[in-house]
PDB file of N, CA and C in Angstrom:
ATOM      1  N   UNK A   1      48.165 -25.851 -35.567  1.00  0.00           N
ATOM      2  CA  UNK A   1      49.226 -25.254 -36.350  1.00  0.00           C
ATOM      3  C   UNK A   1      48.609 -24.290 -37.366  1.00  0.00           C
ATOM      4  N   UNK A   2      49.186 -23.370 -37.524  1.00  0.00           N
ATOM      5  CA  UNK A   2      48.777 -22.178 -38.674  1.00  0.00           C
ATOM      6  C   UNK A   2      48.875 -23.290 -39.792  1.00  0.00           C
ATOM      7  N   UNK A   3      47.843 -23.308 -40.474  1.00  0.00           N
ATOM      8  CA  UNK A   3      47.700 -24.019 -41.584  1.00  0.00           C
ATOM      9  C   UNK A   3      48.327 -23.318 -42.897  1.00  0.00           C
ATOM     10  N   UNK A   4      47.834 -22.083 -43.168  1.00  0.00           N
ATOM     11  CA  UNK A   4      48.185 -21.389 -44.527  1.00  0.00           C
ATOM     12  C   UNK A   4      50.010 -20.755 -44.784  1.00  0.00           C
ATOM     13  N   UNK A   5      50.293 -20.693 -43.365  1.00  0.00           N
ATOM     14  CA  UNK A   5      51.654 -20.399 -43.146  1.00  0.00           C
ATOM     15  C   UNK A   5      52.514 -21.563 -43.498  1.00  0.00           C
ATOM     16  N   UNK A   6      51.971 -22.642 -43.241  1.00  0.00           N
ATOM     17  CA  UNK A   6      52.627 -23.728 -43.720  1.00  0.00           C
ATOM     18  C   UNK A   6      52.424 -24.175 -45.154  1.00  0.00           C
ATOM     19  N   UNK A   7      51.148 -24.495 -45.632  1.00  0.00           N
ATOM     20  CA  UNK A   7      51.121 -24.608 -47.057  1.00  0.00           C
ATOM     21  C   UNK A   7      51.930 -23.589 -47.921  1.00  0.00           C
ATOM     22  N   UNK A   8      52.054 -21.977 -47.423  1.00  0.00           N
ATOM     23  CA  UNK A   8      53.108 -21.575 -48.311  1.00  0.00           C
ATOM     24  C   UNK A   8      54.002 -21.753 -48.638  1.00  0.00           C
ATOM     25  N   UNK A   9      54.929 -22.046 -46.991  1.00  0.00           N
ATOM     26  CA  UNK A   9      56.520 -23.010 -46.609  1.00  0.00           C
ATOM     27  C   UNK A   9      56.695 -23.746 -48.097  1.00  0.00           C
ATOM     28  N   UNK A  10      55.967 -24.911 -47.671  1.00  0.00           N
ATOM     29  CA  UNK A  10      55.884 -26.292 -48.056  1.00  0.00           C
ATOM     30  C   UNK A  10      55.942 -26.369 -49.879  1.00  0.00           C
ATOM     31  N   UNK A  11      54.980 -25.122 -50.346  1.00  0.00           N
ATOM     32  CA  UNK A  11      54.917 -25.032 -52.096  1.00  0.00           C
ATOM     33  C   UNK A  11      56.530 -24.715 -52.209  1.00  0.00           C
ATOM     34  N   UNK A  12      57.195 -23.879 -51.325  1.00  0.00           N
ATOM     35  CA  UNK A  12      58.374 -23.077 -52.003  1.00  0.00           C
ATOM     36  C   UNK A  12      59.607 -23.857 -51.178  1.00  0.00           C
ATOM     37  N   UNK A  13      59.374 -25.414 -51.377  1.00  0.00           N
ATOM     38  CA  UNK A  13      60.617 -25.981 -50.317  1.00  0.00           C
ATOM     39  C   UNK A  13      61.701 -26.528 -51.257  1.00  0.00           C
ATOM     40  N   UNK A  14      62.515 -25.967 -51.510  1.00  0.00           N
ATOM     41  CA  UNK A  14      63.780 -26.118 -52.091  1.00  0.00           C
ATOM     42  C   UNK A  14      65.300 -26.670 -52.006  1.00  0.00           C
ATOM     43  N   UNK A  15      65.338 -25.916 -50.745  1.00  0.00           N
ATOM     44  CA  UNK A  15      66.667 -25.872 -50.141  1.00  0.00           C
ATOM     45  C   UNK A  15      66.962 -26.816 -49.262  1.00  0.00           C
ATOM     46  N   UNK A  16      67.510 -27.835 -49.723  1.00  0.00           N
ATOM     47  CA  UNK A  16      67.881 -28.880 -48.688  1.00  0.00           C
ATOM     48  C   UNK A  16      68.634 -28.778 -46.953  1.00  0.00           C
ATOM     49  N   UNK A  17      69.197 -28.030 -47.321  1.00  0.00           N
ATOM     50  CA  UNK A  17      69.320 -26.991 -46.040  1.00  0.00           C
ATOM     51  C   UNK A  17      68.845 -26.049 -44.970  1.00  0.00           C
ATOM     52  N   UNK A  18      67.552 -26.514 -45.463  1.00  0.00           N
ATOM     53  CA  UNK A  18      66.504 -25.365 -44.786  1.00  0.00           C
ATOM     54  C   UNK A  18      65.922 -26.260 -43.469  1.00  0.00           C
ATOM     55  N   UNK A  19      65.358 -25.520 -42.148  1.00  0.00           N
ATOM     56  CA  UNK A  19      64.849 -26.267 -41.671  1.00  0.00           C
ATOM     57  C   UNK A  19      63.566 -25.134 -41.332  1.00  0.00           C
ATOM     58  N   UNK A  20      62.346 -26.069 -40.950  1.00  0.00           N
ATOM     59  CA  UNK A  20      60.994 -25.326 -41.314  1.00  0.00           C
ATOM     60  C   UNK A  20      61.115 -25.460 -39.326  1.00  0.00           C
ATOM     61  N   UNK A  21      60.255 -24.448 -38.170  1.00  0.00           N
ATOM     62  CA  UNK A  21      60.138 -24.342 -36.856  1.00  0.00           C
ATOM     63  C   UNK A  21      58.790 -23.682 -36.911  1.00  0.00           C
ATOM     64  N   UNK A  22      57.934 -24.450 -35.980  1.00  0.00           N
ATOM     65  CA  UNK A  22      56.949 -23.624 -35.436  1.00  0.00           C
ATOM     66  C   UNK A  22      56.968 -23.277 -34.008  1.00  0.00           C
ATOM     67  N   UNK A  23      57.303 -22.454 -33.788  1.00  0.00           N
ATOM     68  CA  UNK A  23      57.773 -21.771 -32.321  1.00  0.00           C
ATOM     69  C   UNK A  23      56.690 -21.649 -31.757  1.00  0.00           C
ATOM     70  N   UNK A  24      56.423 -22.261 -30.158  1.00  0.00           N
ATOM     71  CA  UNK A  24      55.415 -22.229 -29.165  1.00  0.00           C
ATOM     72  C   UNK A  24      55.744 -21.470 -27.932  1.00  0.00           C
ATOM     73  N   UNK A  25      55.107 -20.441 -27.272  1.00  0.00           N
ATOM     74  CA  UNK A  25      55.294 -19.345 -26.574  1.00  0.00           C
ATOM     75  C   UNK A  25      55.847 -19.769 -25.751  1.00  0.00           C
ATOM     76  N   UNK A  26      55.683 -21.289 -24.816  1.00  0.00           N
ATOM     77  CA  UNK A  26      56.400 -21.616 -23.745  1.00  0.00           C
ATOM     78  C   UNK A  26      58.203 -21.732 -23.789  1.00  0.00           C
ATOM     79  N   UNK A  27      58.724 -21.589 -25.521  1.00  0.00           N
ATOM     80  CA  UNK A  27      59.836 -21.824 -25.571  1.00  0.00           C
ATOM     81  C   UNK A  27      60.527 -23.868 -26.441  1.00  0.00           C
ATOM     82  N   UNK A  28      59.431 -24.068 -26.800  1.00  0.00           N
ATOM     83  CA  UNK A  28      59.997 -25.119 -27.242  1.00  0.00           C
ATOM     84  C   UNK A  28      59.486 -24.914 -28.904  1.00  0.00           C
ATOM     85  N   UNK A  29      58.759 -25.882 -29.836  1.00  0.00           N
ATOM     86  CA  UNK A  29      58.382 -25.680 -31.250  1.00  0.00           C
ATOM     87  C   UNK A  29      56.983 -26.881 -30.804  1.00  0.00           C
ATOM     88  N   UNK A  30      56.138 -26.758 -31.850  1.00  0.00           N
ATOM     89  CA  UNK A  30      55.183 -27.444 -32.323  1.00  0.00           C
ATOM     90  C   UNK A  30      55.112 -28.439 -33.390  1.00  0.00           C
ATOM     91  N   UNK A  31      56.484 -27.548 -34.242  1.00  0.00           N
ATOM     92  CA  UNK A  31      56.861 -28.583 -35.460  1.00  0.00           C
ATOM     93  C   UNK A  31      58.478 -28.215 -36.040  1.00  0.00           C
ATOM     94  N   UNK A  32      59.154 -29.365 -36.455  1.00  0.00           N
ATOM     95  CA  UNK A  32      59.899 -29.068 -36.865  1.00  0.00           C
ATOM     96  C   UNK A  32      59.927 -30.023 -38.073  1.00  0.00           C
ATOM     97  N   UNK A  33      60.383 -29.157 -39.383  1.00  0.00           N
ATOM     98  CA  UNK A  33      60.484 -29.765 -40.746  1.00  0.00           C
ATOM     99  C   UNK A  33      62.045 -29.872 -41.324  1.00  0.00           C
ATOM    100  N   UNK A  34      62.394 -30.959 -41.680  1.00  0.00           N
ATOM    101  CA  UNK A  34      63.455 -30.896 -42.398  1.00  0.00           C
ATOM    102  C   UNK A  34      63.583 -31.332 -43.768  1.00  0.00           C
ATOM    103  N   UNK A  35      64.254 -31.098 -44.804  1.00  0.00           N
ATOM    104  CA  UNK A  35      64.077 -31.221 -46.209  1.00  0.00           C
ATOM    105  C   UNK A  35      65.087 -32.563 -46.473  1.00  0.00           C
ATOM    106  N   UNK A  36      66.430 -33.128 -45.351  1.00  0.00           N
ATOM    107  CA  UNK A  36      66.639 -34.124 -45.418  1.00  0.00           C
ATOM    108  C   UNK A  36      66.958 -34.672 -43.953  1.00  0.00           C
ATOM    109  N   UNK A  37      67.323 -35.831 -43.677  1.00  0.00           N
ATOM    110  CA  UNK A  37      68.000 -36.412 -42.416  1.00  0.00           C
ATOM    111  C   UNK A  37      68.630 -35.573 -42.026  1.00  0.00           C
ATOM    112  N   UNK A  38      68.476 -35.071 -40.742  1.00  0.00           N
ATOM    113  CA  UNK A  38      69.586 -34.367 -40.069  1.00  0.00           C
ATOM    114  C   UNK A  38      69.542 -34.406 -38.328  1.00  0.00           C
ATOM    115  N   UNK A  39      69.915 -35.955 -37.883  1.00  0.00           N
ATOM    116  CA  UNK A  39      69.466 -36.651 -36.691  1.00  0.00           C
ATOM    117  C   UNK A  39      70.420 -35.860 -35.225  1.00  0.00           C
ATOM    118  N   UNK A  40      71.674 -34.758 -36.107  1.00  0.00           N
ATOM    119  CA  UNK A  40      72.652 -34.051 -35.043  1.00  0.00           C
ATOM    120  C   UNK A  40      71.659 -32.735 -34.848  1.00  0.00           C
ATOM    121  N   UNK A  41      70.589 -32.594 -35.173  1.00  0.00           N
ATOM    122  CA  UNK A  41      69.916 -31.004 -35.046  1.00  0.00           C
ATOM    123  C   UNK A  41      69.341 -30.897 -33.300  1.00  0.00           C
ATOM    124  N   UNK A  42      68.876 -32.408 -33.132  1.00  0.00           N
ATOM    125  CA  UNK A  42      68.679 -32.698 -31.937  1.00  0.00           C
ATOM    126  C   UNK A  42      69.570 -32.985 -30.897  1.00  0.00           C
ATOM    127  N   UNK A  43      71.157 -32.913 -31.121  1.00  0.00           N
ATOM    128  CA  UNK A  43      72.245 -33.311 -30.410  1.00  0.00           C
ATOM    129  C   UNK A  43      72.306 -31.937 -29.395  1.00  0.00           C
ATOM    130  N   UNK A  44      72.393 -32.405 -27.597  1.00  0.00           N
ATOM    131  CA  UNK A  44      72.531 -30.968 -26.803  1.00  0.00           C
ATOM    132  C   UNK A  44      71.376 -30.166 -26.900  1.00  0.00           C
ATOM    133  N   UNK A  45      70.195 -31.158 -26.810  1.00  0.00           N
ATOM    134  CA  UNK A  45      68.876 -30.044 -26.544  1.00  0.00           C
ATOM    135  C   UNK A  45      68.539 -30.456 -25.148  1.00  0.00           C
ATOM    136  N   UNK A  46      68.044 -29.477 -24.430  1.00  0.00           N
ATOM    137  CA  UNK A  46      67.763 -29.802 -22.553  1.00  0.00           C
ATOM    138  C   UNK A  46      66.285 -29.452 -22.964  1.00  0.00           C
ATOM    139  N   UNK A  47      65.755 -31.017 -23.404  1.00  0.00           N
ATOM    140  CA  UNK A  47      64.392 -31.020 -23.763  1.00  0.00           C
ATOM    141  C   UNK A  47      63.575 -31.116 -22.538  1.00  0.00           C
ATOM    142  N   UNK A  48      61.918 -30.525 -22.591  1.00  0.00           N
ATOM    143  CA  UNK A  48      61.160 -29.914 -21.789  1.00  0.00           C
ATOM    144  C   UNK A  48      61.663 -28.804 -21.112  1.00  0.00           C
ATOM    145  N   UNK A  49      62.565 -27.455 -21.386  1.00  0.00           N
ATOM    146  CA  UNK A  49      62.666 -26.632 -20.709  1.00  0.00           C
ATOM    147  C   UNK A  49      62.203 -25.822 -21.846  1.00  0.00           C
ATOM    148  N   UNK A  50      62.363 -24.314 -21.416  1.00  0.00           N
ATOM    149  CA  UNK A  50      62.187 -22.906 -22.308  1.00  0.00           C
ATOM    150  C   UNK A  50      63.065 -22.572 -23.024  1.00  0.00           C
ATOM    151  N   UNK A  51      64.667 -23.270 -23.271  1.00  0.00           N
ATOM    152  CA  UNK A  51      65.376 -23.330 -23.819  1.00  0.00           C
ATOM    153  C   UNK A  51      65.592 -24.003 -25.188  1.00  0.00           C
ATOM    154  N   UNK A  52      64.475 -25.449 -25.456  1.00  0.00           N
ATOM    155  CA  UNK A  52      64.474 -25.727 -26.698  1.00  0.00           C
ATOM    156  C   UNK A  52      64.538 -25.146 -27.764  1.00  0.00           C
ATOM    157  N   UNK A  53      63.749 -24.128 -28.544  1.00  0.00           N
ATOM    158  CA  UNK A  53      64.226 -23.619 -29.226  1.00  0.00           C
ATOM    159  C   UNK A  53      64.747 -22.916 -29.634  1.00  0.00           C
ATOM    160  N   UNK A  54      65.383 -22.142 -28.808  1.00  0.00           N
ATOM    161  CA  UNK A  54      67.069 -20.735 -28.607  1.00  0.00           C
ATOM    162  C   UNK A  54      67.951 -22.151 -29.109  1.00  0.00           C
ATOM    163  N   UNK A  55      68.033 -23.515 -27.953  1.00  0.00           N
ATOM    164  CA  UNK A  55      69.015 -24.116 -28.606  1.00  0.00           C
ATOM    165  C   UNK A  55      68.948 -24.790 -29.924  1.00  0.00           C
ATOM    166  N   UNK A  56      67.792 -25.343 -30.151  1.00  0.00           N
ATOM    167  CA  UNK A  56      67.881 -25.871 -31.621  1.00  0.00           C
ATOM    168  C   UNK A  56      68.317 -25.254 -32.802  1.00  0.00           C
ATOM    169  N   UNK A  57      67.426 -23.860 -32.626  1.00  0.00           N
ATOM    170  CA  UNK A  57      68.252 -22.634 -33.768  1.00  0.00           C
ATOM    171  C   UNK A  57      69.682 -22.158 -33.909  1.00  0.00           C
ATOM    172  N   UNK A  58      70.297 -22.914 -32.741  1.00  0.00           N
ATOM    173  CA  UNK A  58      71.710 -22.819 -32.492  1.00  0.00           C
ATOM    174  C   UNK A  58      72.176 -23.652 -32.771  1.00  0.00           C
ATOM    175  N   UNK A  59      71.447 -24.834 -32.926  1.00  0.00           N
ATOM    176  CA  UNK A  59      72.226 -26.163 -33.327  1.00  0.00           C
ATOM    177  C   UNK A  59      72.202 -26.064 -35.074  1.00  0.00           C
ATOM    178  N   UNK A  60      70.894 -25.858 -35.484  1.00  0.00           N
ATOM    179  CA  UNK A  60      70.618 -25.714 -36.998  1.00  0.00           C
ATOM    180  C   UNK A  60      72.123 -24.485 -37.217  1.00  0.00           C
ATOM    181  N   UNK A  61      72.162 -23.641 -36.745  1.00  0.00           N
ATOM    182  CA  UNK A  61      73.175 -22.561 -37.467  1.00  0.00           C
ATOM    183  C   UNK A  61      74.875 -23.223 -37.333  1.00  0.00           C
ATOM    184  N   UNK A  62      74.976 -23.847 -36.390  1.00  0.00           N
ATOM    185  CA  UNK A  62      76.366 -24.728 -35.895  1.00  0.00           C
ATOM    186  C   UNK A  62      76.274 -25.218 -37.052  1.00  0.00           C
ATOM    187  N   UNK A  63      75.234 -26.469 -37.951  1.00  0.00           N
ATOM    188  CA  UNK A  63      75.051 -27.161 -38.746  1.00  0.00           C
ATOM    189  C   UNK A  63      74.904 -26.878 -40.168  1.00  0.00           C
ATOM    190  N   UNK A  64      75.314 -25.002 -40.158  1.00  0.00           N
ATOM    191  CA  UNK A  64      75.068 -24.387 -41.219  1.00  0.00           C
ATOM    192  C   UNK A  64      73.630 -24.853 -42.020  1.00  0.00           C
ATOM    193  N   UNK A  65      72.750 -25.230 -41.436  1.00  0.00           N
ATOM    194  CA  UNK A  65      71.083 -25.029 -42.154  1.00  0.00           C
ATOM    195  C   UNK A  65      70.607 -23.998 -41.988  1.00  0.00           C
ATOM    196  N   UNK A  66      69.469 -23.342 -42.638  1.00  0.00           N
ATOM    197  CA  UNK A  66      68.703 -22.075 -42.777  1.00  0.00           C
ATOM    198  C   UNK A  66      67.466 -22.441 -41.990  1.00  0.00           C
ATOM    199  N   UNK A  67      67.332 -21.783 -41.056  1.00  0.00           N
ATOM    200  CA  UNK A  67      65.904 -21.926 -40.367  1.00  0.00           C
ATOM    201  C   UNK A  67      65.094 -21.059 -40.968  1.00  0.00           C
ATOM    202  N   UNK A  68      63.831 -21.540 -41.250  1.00  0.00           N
ATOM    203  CA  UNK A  68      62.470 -20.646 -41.533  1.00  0.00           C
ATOM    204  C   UNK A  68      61.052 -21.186 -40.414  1.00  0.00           C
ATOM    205  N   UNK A  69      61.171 -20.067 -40.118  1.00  0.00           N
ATOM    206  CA  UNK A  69      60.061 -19.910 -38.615  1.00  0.00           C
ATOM    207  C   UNK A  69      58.154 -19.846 -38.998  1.00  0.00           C
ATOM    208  N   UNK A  70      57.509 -20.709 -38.355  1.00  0.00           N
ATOM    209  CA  UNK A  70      56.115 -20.386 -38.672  1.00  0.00           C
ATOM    210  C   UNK A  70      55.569 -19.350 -37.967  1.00  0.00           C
ATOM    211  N   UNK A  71      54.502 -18.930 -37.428  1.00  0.00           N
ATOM    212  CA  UNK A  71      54.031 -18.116 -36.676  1.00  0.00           C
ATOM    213  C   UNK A  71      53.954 -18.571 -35.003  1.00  0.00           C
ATOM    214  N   UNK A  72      54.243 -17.804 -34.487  1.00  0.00           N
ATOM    215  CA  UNK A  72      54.339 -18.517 -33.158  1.00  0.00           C
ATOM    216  C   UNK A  72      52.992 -18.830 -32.555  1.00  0.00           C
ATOM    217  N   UNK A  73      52.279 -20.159 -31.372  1.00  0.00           N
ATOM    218  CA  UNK A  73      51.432 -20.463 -31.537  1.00  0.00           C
ATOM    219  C   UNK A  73      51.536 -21.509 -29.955  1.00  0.00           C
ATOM    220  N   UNK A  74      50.637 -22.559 -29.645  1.00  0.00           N
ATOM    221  CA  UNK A  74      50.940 -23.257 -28.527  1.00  0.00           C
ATOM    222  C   UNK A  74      50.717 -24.458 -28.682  1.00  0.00           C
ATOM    223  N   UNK A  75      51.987 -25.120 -28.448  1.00  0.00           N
ATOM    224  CA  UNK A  75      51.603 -26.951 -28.579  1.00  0.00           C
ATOM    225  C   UNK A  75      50.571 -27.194 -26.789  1.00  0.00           C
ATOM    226  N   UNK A  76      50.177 -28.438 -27.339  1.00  0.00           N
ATOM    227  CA  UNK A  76      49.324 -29.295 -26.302  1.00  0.00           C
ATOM    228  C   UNK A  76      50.185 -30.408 -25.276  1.00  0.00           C
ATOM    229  N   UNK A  77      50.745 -29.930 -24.448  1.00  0.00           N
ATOM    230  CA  UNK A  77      51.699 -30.279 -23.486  1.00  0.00           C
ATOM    231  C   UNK A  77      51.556 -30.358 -21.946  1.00  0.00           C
ATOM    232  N   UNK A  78      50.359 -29.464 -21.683  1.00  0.00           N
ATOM    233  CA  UNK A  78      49.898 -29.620 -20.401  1.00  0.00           C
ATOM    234  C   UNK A  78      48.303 -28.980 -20.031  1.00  0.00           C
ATOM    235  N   UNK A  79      47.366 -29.654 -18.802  1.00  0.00           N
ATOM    236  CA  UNK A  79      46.044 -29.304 -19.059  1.00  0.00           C
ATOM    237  C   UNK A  79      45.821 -27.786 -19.305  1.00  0.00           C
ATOM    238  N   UNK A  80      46.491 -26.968 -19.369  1.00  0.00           N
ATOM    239  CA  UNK A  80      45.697 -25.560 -19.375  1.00  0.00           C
ATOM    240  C   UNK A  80      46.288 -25.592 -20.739  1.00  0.00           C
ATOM    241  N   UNK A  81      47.299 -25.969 -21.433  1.00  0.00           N
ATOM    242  CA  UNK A  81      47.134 -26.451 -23.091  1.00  0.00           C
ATOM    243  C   UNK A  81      45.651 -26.611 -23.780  1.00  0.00           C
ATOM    244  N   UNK A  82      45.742 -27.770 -23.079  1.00  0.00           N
ATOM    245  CA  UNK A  82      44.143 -28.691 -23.554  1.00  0.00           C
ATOM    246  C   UNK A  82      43.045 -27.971 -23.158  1.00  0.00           C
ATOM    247  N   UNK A  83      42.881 -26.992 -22.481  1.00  0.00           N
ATOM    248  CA  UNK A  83      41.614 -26.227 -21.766  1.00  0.00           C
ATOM    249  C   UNK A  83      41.608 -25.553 -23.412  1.00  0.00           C
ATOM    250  N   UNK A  84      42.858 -24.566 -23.269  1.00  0.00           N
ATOM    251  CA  UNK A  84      42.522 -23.352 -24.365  1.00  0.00           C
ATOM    252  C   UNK A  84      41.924 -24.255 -25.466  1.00  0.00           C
ATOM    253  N   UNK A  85      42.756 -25.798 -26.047  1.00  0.00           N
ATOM    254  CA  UNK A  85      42.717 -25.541 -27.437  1.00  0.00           C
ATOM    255  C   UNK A  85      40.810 -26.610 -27.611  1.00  0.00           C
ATOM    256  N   UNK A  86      40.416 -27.149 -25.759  1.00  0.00           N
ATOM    257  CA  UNK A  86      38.578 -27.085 -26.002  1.00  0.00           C
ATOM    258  C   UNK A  86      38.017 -25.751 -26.436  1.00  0.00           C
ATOM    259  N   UNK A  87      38.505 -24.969 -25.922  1.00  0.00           N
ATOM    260  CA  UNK A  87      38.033 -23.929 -25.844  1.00  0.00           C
ATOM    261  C   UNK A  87      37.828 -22.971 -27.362  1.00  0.00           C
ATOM    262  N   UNK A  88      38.940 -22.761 -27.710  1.00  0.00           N
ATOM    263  CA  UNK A  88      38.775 -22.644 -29.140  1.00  0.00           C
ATOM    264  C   UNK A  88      37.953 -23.430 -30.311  1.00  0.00           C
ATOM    265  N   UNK A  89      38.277 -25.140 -30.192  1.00  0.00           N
ATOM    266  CA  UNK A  89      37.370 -26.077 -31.138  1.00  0.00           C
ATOM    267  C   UNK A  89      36.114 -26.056 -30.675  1.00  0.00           C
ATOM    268  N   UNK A  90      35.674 -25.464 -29.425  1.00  0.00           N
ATOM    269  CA  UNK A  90      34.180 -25.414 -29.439  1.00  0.00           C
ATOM    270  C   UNK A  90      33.800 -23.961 -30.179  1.00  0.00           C
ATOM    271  N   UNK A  91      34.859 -23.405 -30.562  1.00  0.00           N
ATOM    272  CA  UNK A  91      34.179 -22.139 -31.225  1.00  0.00           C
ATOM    273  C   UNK A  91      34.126 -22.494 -32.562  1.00  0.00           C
ATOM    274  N   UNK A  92      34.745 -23.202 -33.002  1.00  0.00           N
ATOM    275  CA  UNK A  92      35.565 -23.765 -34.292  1.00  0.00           C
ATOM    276  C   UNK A  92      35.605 -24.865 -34.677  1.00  0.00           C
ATOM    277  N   UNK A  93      34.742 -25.855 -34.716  1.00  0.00           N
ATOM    278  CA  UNK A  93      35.517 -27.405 -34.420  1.00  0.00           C
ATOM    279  C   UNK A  93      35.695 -27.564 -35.817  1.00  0.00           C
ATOM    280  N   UNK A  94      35.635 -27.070 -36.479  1.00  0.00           N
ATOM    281  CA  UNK A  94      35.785 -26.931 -38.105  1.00  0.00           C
ATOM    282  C   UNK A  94      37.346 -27.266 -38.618  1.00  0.00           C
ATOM    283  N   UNK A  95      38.036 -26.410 -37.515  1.00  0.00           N
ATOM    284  CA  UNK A  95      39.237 -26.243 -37.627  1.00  0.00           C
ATOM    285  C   UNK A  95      40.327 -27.818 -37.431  1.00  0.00           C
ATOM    286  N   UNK A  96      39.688 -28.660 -36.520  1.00  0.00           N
ATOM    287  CA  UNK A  96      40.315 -30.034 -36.335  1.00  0.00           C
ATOM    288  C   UNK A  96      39.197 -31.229 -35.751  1.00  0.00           C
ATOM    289  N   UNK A  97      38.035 -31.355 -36.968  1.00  0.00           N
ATOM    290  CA  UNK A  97      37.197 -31.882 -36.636  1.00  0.00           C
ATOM    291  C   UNK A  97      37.536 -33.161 -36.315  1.00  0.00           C
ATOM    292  N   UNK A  98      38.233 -34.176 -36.478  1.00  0.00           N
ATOM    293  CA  UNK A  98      38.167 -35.408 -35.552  1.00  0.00           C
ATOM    294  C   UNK A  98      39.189 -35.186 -33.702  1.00  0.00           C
ATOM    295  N   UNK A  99      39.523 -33.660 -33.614  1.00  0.00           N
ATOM    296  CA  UNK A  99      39.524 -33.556 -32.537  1.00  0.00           C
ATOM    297  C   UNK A  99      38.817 -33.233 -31.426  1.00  0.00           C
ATOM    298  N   UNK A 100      38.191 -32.731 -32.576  1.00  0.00           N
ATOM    299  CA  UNK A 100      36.787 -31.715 -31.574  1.00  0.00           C
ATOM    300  C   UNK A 100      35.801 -33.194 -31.466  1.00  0.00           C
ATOM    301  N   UNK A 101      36.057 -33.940 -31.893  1.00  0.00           N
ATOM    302  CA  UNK A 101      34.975 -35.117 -31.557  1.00  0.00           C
ATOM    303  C   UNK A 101      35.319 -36.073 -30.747  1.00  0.00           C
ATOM    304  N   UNK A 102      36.900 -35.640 -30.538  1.00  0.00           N
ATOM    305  CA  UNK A 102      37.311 -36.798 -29.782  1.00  0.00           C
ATOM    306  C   UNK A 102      37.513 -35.941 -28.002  1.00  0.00           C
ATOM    307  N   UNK A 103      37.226 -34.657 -28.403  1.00  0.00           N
ATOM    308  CA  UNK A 103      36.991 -34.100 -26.832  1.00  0.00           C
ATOM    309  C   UNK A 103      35.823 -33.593 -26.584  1.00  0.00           C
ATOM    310  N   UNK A 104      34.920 -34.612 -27.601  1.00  0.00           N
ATOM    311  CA  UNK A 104      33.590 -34.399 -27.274  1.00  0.00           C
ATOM    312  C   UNK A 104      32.717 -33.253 -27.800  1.00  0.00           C
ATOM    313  N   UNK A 105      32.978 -32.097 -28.575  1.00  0.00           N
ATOM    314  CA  UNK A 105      32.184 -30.829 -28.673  1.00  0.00           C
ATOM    315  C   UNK A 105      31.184 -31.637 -30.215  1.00  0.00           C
TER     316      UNK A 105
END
């Protein structure tokens, strides 16, 4: 996850109404933040398709909440997931060191 994109979010979280998304290229999120309970955001999602998050942002706006988006990025969901993100922590393992140790680099 973009780390600094989020620590900014997170200093300036106010609005109980807000919901925080980190959008992943395949079409679903990486993260989703909410400032309170809001267990209907997930009501009518056709989860594991490319549609998750078109619909969630549709559900948040039905629900009148404010979405704020992170940088778009790729969750770890299938092996060519897990290839890239060896691939990167061996350049980096800095970046998620008890992962990079737990896939060995």
């Amino acid at each position: 996850a973009p780390l600094e994109p989020l620590r900014a979010t997170l200093a300036d979280w106010e609005d109980p109404k807000r919901v925080l998304l980190g959008p992943c290229y395949d079409g679903g999120y990486y993260l989703i933040g909410l400032a309170r309970v809001e267990v209907h955001v997930f009501d009518g999602i056709a989860w594991s398709t490319r549609e998750v998050l078109a619909q969630t942002r549709a559900r948040c706006r039905a629900l009148g909440l404010s979405v704020h988006e992170l940088p778009t990025t790729y969750d770890v969901d299938e092996p060519v997931d897990l290839e890239q993100l060896r691939a990167e922590l061996g350049l980096h393992p800095e970046r998620a060191p008890r992962t990079a140790v737990a896939l060995n680099l």
